[in-house]
Protein backbone atom coordinates (compact mmCIF):
# COMPACT_ATOMS: atom_id res chain seq x y z
CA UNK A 1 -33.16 -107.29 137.58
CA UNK A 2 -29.85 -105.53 136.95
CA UNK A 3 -27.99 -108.68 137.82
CA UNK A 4 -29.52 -110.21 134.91
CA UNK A 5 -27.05 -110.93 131.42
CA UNK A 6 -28.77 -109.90 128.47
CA UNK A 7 -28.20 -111.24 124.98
CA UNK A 8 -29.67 -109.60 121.52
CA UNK A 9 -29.95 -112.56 119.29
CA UNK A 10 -32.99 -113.23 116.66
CA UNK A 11 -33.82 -116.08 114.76
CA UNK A 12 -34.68 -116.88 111.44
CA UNK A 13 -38.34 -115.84 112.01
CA UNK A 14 -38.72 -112.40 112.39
CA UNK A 15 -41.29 -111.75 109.72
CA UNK A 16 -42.45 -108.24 108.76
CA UNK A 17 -44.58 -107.06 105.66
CA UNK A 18 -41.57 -105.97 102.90
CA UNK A 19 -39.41 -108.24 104.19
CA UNK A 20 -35.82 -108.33 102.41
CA UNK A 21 -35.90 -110.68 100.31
CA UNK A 22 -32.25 -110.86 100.63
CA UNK A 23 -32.44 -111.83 103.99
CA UNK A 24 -30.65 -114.52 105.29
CA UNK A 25 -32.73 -117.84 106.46
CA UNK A 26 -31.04 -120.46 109.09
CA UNK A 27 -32.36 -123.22 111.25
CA UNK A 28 -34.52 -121.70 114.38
CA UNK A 29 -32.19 -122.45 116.72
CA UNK A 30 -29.46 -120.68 114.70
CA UNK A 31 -29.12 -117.04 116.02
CA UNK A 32 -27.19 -114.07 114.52
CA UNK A 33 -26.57 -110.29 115.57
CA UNK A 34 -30.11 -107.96 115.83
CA UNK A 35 -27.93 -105.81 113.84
CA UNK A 36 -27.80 -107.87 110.66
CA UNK A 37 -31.73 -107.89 111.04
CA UNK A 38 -33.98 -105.85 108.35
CA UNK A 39 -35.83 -102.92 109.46
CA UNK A 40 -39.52 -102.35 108.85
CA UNK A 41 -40.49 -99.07 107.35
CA UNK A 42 -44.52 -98.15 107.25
CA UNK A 43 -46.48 -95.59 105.72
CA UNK A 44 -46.92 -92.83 108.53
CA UNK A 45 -50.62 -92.16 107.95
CA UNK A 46 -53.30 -93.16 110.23
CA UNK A 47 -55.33 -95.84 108.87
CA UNK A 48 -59.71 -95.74 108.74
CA UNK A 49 -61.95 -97.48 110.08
CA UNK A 50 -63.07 -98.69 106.24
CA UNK A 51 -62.31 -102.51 104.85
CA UNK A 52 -59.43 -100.73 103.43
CA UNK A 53 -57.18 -100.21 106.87
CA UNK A 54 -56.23 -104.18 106.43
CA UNK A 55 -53.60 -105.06 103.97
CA UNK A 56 -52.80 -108.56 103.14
CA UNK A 57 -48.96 -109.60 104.32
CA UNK A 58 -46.78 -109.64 100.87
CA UNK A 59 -44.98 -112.70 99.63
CA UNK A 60 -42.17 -113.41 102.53
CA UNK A 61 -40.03 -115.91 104.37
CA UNK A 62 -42.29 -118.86 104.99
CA UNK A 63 -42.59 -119.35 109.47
CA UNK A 64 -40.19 -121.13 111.12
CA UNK A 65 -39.74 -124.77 111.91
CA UNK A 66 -42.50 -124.87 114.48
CA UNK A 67 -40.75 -128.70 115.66
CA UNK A 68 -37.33 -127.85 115.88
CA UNK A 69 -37.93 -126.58 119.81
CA UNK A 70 -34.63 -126.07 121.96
CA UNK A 71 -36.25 -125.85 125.36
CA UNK A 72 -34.21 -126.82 128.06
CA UNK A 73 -34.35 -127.09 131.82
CA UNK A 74 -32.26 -124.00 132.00
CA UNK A 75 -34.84 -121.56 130.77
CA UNK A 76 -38.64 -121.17 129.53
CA UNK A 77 -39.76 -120.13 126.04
CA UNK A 78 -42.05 -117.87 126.38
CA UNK A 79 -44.31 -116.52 123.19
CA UNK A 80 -45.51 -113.15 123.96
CA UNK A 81 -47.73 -111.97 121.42
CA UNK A 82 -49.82 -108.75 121.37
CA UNK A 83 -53.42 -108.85 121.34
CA UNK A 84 -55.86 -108.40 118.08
CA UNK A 85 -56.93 -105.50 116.59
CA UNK A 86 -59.64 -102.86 118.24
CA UNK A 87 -61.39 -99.81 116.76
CA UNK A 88 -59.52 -97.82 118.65
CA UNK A 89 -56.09 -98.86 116.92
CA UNK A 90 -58.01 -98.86 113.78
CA UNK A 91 -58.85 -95.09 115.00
CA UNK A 92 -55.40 -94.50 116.06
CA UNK A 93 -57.13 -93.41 119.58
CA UNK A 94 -55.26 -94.33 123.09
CA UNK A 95 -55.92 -97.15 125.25
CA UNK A 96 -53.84 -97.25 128.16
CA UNK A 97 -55.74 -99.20 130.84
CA UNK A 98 -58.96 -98.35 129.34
CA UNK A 99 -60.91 -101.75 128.34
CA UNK A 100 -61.40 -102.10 124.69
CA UNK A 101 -62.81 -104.75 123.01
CA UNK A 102 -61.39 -106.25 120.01
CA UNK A 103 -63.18 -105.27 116.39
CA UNK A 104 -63.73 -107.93 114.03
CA UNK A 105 -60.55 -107.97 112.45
CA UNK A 106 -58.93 -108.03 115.81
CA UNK A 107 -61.14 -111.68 116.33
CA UNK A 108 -59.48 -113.22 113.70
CA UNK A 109 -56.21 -112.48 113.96
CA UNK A 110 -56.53 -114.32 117.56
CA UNK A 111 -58.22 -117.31 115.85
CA UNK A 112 -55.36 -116.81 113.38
CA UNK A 113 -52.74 -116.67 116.12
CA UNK A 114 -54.12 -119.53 117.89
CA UNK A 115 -54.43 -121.84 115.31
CA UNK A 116 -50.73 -120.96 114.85
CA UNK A 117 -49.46 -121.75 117.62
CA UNK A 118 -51.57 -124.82 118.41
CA UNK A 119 -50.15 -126.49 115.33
CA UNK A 120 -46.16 -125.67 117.20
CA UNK A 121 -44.63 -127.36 120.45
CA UNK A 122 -46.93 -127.76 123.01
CA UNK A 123 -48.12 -124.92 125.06
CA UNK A 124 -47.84 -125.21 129.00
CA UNK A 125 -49.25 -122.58 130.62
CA UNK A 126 -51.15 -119.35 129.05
CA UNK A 127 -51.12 -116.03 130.72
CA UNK A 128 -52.59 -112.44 130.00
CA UNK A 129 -53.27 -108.93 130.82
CA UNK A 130 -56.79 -108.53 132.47
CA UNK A 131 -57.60 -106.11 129.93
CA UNK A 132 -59.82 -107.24 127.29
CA UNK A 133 -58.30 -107.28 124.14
CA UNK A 134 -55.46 -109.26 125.79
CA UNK A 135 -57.74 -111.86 127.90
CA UNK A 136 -60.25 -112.33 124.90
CA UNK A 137 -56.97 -113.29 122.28
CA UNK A 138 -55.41 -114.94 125.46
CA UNK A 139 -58.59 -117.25 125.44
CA UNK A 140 -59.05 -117.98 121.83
CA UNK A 141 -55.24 -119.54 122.10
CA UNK A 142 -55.44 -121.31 125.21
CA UNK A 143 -58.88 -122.75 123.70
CA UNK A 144 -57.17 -124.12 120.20
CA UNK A 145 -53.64 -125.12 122.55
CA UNK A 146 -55.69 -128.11 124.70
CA UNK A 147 -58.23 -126.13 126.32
CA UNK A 148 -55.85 -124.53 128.78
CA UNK A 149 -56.73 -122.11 131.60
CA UNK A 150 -55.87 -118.47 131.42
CA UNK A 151 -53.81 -117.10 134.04
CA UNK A 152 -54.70 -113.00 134.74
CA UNK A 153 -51.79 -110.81 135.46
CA UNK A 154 -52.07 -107.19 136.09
CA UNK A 155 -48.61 -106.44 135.06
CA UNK A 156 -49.14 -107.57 132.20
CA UNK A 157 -51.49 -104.41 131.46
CA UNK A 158 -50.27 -101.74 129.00
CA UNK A 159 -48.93 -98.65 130.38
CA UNK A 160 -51.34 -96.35 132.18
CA UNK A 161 -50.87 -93.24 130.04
CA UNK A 162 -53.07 -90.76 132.72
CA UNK A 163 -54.81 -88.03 130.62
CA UNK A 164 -54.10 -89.29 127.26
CA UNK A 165 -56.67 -92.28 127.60
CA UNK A 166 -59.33 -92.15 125.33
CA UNK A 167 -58.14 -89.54 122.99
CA UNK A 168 -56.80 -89.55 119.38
CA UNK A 169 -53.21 -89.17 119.43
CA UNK A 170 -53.07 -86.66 116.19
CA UNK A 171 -55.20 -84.49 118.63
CA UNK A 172 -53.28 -85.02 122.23
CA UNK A 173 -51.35 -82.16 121.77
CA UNK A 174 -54.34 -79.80 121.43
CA UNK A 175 -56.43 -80.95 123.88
CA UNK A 176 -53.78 -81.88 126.20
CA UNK A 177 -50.63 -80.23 125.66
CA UNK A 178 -49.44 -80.82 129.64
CA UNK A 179 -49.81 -84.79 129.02
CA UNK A 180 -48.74 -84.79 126.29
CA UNK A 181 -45.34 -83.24 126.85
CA UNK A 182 -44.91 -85.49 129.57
CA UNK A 183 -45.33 -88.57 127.16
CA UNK A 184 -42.97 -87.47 124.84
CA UNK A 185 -40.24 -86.71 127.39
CA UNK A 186 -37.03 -88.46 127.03
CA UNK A 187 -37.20 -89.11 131.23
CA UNK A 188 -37.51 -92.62 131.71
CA UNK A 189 -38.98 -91.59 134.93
CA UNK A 190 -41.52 -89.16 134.15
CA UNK A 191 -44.92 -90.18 134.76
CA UNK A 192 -48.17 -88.51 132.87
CA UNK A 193 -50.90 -86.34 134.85
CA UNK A 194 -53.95 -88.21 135.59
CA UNK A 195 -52.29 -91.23 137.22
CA UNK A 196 -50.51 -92.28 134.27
CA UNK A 197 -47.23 -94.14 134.48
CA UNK A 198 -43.84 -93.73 133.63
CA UNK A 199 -41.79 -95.44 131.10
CA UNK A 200 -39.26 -96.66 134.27
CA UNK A 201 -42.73 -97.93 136.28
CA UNK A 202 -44.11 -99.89 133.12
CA UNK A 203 -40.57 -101.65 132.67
CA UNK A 204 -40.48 -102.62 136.01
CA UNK A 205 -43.99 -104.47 136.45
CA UNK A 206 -43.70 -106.42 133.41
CA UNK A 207 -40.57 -107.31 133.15
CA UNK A 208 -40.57 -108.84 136.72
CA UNK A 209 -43.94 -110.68 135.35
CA UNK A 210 -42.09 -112.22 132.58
CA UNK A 211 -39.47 -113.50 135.05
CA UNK A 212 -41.50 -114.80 137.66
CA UNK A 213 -43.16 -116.40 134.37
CA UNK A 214 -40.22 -117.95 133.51
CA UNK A 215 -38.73 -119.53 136.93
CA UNK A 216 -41.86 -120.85 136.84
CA UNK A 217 -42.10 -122.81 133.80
CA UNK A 218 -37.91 -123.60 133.30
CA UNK A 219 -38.17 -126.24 130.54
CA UNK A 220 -41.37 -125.49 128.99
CA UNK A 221 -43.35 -123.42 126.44
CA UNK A 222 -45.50 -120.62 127.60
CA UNK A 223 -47.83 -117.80 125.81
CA UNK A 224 -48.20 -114.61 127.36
CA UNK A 225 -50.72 -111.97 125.50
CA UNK A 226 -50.14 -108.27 126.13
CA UNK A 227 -49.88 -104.74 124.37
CA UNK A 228 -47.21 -102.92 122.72
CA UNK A 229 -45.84 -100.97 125.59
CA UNK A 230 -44.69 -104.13 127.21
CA UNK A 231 -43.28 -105.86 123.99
CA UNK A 232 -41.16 -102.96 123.96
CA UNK A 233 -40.54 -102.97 127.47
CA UNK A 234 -39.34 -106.54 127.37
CA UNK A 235 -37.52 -105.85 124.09
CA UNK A 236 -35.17 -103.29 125.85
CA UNK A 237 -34.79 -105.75 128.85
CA UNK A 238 -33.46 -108.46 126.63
CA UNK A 239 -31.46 -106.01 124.27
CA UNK A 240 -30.46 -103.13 126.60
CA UNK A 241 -28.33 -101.10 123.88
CA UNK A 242 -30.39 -102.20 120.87
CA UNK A 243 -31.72 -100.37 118.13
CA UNK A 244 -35.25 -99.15 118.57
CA UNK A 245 -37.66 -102.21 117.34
CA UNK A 246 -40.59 -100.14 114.90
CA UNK A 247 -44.00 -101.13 115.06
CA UNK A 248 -45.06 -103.65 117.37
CA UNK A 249 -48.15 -105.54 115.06
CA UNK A 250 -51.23 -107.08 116.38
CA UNK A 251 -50.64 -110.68 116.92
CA UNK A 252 -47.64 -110.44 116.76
CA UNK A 253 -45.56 -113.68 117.79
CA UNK A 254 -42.28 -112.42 119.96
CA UNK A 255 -40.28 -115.38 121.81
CA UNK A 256 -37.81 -115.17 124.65
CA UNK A 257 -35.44 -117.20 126.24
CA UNK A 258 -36.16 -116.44 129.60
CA UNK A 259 -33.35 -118.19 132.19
CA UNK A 260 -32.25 -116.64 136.17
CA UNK A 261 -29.09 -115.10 134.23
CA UNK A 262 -30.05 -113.95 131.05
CA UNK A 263 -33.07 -113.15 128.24
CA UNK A 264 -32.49 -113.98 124.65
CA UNK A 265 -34.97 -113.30 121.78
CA UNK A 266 -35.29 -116.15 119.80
CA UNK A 267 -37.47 -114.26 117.19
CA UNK A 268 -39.02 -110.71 117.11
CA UNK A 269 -42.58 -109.54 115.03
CA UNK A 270 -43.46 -113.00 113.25
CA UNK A 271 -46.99 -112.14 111.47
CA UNK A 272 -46.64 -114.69 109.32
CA UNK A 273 -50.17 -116.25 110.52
CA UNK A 274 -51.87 -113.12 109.04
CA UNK A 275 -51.21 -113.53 104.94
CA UNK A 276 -55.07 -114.24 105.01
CA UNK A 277 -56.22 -112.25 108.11
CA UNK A 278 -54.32 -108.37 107.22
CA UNK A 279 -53.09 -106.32 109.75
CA UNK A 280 -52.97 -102.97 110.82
CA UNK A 281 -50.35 -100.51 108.54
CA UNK A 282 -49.67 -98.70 111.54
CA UNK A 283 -50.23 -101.13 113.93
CA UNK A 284 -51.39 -98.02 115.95
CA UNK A 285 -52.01 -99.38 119.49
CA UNK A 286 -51.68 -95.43 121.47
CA UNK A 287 -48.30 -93.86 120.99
CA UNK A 288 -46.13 -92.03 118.98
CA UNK A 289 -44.80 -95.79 117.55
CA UNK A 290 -47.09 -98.52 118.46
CA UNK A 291 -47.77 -98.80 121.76
C-alpha cells in the first residue's frame, strides 16, 4: 500500500469532551490542516466499574451536517466506528482477540450510534470484526440503517496482544514483565510472546481490509465497526507523519475517504451521539492509550 497518497485533512466534526470552544466550525466538506485541530487531554486514572465511570459529554460543537454528503464515484466513505463499552474497558483489563461482550453501557452507546447514523446518508454495506463487541454494535447499526446484513471480517479484529490477554494493564508489568516489554517497544515489528502480533502485522491486515472495503463500494457510504488498535492503525495510514491521535472512545464515529490513490479523514472521534449515553474517561480498550 506504499503506492498509496495520503492526505491529513479533518472536518468540522471531530468532537471530543472539552472541546475548544474556540474552535473553528466550517461546512463538512470544508477541510483544514490536522494540525490546527484541538487535542484531547483525559484524566489518567483508571475508571470503576461503579455508575460513576460514565460522564455525560459537556456542552460542544453540535454534529455535523449529516445531508451535506460529498461521495463520489472516485472513492467510498467509510464510517469506522469502535465498538461499545465492555467490563473489561470499564476494568481497564486487555482484550486482544479475546471475546468480550459488551456491558450495559456499551449496549447503548451502539443503539446510540445507530440511531445516529441511521438518521445520516444512507448506509450501503455494514462490516465488522468477528469479535463480539464489534459484531453485536455492528448489528444494532445495520438493524436501525434498513435492516442490512453484516459482513464478518477477521482483519478487522484488534491486535492479538499474546500474553497480555486477559490481564489488567496496571498489573502487566508484574505478572508479565517479558510481554510486556515487548508491547511497549518502539519496533514496529516486534511481536508479543504468546502469539501476539506486532504493531507492523496489525497495520497490514486492516488496512488492506479497509481498501478492499473501499474498491468495493467507490461511490457509496459504508460502516465498518472495530477496536482501537485499528482506528489507530488506519489513522497512521491516512496521516503517515501525523501527530499521535489520544484516546480512541467507544463509539466513536471516524470517516475516511477511501479512493485507489489516496485516504483522507473527513472527521476523527465524533461522540457527539453520547451527550445522553456517557462514555468511558479513559476510553481504556487494552493499551498504554486506548487500544
Amino acid at each position: 500500500m506504499s503506492a498509496i497518497r495520503t492526505k491529513c485533512h479533518l472536518a468540522e466534526c471531530r468532537h471530543f469532551p472539552r472541546f475548544s470552544s474556540t474552535s473553528v466550525k466550517i461546512p463538512v466538506c470544508v477541510k483544514f490542516s490536522a494540525s490546527t485541530t484541538t487535542r484531547l487531554h483525559l484524566n489518567k486514572a483508571l475508571p470503576t466499574r461503579h455508575p460513576t465511570h460514565l460522564v455525560k459529554s459537556p456542552d460542544s460543537v453540535p454534529m455535523s451536517d449529516s445531508n451535506s454528503s460529498c461521495v463520489n464515484g472516485t472513492y467510498a466513505e467509510i464510517v469506522v466506528v469502535r465498538h461499545g463499552e465492555t467490563e473489561w474497558n470499564a476494568d481497564g483489563r486487555i482484550q486482544g482477540h479475546l471475546d468480550v461482550e459488551l456491558n450495559e453501557a456499551g449496549r447503548q452507546q451502539a443503539a446510540s450510534v445507530a440511531d445516529r447514523l441511521s438518521k445520516e446518508p444512507k448506509v450501503s454495506a455494514v462490516y465488522s470484526s468477528d469479535l463480539k463487541r464489534a459484531l453485536v454494535t455492528a448489528e444494532t447499526i445495520a438493524a436501525r440503517c434498513g435492516g442490512l446484513e453484516v459482513i464478518t471480517d477477521q482483519d478487522l479484529r484488534e491486535r492479538n496482544l499474546g500474553d497480555l490477554q486477559g490481564l489488567v494493564f496496571r498489573e502487566a508489568a508484574k505478572l508479565n514483565p517479558k510481554a510486556h516489554k515487548a508491547f511497549l517497544s518502539h519496533r514496529t515489528d516486534q511481536d508479543i510472546p504468546g502469539g501476539g502480533e506486532s504493531r507492523d502485522q496489525l497495520y497490514q491486515r486492516c488496512t488492506s481490509s479497509l481498501q478492499r472495503i473501499g474498491r468495493k463500494h467507490k461511490g457509496e457510504r459504508v460502516v465498518v465497526v472495530s477496536h482501537g488498535g485499528v482506528l489507530r492503525a488506519l489513522y497512521k495510514q491516512a496521516c503517515p507523519d501525523g501527530k499521535s491521535i489520544g484516546k480512541v472512545l467507544n463509539t466513536s464515529v471516524n470517516i475516511f475517504l477511501v479512493s485507489d490513490e489516496e485516504w483522507t479523514i473527513k472527521c476523527w472521534g465524533d461522540v457527539s451521539h453520547l451527550e445522553q449515553t456517557g462514555y468511558l474517561k479513559s476510553g481504556f480498550g487494552g493499551d498504554k492509550t486506548s487500544g
